[in-house]
C-alpha atoms as a PDB file:
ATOM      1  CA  UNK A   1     -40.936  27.790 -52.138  1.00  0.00           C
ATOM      2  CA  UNK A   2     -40.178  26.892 -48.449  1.00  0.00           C
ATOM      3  CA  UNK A   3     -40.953  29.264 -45.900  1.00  0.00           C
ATOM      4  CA  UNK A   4     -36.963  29.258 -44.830  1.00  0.00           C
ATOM      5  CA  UNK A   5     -36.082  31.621 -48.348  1.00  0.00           C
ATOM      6  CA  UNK A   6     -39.046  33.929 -47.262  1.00  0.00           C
ATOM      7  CA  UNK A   7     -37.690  34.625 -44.169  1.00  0.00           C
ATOM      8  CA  UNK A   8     -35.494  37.618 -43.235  1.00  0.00           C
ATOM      9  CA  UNK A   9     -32.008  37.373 -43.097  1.00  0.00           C
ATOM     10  CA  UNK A  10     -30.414  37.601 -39.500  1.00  0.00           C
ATOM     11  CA  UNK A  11     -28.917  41.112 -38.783  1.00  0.00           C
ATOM     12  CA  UNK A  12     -25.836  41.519 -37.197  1.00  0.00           C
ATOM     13  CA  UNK A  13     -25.339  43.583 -33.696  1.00  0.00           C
ATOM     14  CA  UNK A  14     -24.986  46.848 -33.911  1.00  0.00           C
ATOM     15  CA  UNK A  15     -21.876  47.848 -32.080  1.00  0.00           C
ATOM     16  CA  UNK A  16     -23.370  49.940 -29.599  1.00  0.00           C
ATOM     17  CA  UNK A  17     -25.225  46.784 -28.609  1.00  0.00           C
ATOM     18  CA  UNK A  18     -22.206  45.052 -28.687  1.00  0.00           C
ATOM     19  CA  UNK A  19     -20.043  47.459 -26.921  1.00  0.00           C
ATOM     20  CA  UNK A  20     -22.691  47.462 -24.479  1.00  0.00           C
ATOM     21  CA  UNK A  21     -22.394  43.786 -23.761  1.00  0.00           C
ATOM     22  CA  UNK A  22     -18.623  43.841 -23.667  1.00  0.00           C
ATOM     23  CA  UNK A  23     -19.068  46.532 -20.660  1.00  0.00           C
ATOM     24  CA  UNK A  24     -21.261  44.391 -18.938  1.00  0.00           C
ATOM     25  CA  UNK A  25     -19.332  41.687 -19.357  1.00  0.00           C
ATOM     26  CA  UNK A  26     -15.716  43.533 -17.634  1.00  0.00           C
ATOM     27  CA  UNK A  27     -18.184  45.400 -15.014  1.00  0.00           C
ATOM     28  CA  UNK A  28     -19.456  41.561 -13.974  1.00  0.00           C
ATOM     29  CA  UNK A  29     -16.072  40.436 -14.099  1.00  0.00           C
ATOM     30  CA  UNK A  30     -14.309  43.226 -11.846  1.00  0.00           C
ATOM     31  CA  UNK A  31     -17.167  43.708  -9.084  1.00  0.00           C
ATOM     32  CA  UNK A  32     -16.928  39.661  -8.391  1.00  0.00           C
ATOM     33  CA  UNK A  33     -12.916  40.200  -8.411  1.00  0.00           C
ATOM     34  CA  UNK A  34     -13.001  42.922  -5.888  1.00  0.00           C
ATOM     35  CA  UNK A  35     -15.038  40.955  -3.243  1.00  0.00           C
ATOM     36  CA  UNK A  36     -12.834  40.132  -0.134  1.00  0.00           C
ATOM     37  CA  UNK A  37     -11.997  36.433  -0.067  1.00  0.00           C
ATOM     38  CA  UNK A  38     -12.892  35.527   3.805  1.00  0.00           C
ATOM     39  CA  UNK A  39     -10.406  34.144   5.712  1.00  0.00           C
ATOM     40  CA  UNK A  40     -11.037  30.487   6.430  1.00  0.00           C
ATOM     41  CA  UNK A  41     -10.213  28.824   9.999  1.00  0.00           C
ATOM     42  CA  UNK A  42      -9.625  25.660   9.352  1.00  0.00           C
ATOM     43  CA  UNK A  43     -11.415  24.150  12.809  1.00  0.00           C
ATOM     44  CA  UNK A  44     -14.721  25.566  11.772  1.00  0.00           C
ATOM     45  CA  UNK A  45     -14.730  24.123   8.148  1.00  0.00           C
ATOM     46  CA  UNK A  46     -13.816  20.808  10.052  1.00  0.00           C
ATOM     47  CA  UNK A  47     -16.596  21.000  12.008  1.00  0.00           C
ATOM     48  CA  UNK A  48     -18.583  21.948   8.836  1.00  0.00           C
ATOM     49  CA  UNK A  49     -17.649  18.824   7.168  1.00  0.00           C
ATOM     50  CA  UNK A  50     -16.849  16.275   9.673  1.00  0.00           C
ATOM     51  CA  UNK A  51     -21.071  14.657   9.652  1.00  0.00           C
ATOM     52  CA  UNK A  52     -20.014  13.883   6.082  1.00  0.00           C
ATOM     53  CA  UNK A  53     -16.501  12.941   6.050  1.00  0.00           C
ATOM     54  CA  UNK A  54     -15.404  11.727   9.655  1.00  0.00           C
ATOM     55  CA  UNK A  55     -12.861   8.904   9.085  1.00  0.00           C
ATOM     56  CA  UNK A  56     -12.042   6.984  12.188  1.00  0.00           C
ATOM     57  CA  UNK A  57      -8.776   4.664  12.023  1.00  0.00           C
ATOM     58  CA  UNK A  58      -7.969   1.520  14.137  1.00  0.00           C
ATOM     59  CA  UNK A  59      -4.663   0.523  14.219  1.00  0.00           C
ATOM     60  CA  UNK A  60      -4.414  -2.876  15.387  1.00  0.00           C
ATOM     61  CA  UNK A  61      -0.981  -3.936  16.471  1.00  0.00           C
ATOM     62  CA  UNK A  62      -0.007  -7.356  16.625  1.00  0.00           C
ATOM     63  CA  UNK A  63       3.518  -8.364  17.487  1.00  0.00           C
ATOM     64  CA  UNK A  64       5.055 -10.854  14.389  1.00  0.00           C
ATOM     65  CA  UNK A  65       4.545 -14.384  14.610  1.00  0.00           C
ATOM     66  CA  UNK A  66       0.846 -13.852  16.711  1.00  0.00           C
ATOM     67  CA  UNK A  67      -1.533 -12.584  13.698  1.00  0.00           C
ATOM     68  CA  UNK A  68      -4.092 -15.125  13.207  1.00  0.00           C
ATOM     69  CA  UNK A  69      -4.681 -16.442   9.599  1.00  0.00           C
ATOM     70  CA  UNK A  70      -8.410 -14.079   8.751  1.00  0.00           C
ATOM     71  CA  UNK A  71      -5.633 -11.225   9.818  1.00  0.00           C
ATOM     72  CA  UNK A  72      -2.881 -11.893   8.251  1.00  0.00           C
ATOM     73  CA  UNK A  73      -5.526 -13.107   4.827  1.00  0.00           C
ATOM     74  CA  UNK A  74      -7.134  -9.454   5.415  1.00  0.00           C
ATOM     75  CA  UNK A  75      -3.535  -7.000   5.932  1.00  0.00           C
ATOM     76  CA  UNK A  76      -1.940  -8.963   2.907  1.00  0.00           C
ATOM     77  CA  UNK A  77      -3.285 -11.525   0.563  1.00  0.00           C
ATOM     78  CA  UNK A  78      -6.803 -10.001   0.252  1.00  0.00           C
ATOM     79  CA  UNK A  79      -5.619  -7.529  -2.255  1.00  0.00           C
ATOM     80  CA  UNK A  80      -5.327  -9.880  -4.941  1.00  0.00           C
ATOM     81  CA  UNK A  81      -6.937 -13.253  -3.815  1.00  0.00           C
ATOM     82  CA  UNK A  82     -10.416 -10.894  -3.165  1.00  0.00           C
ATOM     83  CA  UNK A  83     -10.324  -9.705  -6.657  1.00  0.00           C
ATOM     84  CA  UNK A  84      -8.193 -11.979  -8.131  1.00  0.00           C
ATOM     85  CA  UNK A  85      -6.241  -9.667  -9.320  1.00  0.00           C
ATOM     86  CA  UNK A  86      -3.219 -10.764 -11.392  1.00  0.00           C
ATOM     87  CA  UNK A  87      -4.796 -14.223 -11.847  1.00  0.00           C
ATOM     88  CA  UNK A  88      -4.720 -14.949  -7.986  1.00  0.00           C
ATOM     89  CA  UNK A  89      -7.581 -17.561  -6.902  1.00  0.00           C
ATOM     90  CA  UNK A  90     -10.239 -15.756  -5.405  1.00  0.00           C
ATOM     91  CA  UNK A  91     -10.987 -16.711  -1.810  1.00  0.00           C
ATOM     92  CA  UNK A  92     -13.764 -19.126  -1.774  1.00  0.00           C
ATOM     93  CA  UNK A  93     -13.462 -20.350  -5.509  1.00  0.00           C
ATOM     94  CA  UNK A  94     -13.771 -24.135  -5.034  1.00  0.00           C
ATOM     95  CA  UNK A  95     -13.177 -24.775  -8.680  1.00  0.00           C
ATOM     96  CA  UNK A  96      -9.335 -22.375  -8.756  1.00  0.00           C
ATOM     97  CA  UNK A  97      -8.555 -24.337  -5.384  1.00  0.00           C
ATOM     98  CA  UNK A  98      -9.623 -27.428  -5.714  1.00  0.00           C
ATOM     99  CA  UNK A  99      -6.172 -28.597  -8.354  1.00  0.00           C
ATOM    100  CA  UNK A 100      -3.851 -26.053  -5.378  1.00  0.00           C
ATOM    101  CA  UNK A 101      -5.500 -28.150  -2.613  1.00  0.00           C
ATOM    102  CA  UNK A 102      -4.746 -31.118  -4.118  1.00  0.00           C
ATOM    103  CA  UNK A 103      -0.868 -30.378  -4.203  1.00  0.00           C
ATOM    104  CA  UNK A 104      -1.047 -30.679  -0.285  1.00  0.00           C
ATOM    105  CA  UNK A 105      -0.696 -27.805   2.288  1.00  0.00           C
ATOM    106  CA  UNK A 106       3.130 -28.528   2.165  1.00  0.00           C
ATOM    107  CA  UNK A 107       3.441 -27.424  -1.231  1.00  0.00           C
ATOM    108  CA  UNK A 108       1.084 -24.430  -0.925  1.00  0.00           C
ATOM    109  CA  UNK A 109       3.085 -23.382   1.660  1.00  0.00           C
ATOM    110  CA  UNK A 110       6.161 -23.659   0.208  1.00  0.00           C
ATOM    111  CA  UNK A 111       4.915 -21.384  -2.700  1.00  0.00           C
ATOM    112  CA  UNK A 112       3.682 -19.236  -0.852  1.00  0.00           C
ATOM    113  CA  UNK A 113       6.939 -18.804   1.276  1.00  0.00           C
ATOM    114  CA  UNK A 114       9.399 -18.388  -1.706  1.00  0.00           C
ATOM    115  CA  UNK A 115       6.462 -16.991  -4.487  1.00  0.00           C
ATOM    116  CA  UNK A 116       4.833 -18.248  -7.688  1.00  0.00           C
ATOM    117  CA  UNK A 117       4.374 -16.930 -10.654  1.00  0.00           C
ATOM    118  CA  UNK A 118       2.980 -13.220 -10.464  1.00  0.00           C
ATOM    119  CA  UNK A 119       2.639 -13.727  -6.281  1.00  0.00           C
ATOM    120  CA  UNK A 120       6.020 -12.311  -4.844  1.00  0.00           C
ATOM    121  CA  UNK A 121       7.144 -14.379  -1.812  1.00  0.00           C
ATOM    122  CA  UNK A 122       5.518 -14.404   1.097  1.00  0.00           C
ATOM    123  CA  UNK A 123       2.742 -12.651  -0.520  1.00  0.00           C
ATOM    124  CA  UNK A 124       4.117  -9.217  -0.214  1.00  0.00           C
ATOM    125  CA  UNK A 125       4.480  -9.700   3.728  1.00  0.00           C
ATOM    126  CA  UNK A 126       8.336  -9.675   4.300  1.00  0.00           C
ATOM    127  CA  UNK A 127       7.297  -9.133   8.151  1.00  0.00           C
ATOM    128  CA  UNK A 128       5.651 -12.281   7.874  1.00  0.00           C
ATOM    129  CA  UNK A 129       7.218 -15.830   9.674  1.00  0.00           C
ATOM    130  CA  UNK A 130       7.269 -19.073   8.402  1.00  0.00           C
ATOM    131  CA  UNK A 131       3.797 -20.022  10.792  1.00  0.00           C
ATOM    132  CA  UNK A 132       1.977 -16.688   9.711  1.00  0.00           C
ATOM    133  CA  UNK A 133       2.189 -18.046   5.978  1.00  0.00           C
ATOM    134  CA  UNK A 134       1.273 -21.204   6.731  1.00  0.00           C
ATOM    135  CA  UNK A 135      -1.954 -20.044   8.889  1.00  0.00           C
ATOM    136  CA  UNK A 136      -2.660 -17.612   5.784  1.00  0.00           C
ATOM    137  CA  UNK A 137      -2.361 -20.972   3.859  1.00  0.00           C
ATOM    138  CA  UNK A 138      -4.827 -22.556   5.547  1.00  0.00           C
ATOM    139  CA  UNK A 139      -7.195 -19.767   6.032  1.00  0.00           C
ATOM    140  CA  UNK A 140      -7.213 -19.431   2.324  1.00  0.00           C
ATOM    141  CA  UNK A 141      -7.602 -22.997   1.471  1.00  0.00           C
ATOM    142  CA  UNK A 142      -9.973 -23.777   3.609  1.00  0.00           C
ATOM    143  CA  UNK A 143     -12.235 -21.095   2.298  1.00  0.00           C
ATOM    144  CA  UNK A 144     -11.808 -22.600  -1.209  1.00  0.00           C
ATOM    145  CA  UNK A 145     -12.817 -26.150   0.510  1.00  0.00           C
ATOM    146  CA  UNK A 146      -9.613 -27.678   2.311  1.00  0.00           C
ATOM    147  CA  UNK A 147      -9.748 -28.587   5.445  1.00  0.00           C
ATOM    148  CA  UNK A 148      -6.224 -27.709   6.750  1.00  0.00           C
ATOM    149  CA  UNK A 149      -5.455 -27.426  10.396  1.00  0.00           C
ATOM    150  CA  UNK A 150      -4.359 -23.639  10.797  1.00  0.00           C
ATOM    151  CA  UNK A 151      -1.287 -23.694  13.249  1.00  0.00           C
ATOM    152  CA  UNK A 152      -1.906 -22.154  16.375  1.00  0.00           C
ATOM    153  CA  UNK A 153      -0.849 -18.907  17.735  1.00  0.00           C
ATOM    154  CA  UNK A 154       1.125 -19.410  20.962  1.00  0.00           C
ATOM    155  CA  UNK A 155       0.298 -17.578  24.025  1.00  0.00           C
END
């Protein structure tokens, strides 16, 4: 025979063992309930975590019609054409651009302006003007290979 039938069966707790445990048990329970929660002042736990979580913004305002193509690429069409999300050619894919490119800047443009297929017209950017979309054009072209004049910003 195996040694597991010649051992002895398991004995239950005896209930003043397990009444004791069931006291200790509520006893734990109500001393860490009574314990005063301290009041928290909100500069000093700041200060506690701002090494660790300090964020710094930068708003950069540029008045409509002077954002240069990288900035206009970066505030709006990055979020798909970086990942290409939603089947948006990723910046810098030769092979997705090369068949756009080949349509002429005109006709990127053009889609771009009004929208294609999942891309909503002007890219999301309803601030943007007609020259903003083209320089995002040809910021976004050229980095899949075109080499499109971007228009320039006036001064």
């Amino acid at each position: 025979m195996s040694a597991l039938h010649n051992r002895p069966a398991r004995q239950p707790l005896r209930p003043a063992r397990r009444l004791a445990l069931s006291a200790v048990a509520v006893l734990a329970t109500l001393l860490g309930a009574c314990g005063k929660p301290q009041s928290e002042d909100p500069e000093a736990r700041a200060r506690l975590i701002e090494p660790i979580a300090r964020v710094v913004l930068k708003v950069q305002k540029v008045a409509a019609g002077n954002r240069s193509g990288e900035q206009i690429y970066q505030g709006t069409c990055a979020g798909c054409h970086a990942s290409g999300a939603l089947n948006a050619p990723k910046a810098g894919d030769t092979a997705a651009w090369a068949p756009r490119i080949a349509q002429g800047f005109d006709t990127l443009t053009k889609n771009a302006i009004s929208g294609i297929r999942q891309m909503p017209p002007r890219g999301g950017g309803a601030d943007l003007t007609d020259t903003e979309v083209r320089r995002a054009v040809a910021h976004l072209a050229n980095s899949g290979g075109a080499k499109f004049e971007e228009p320039p910003i006036a001064k």
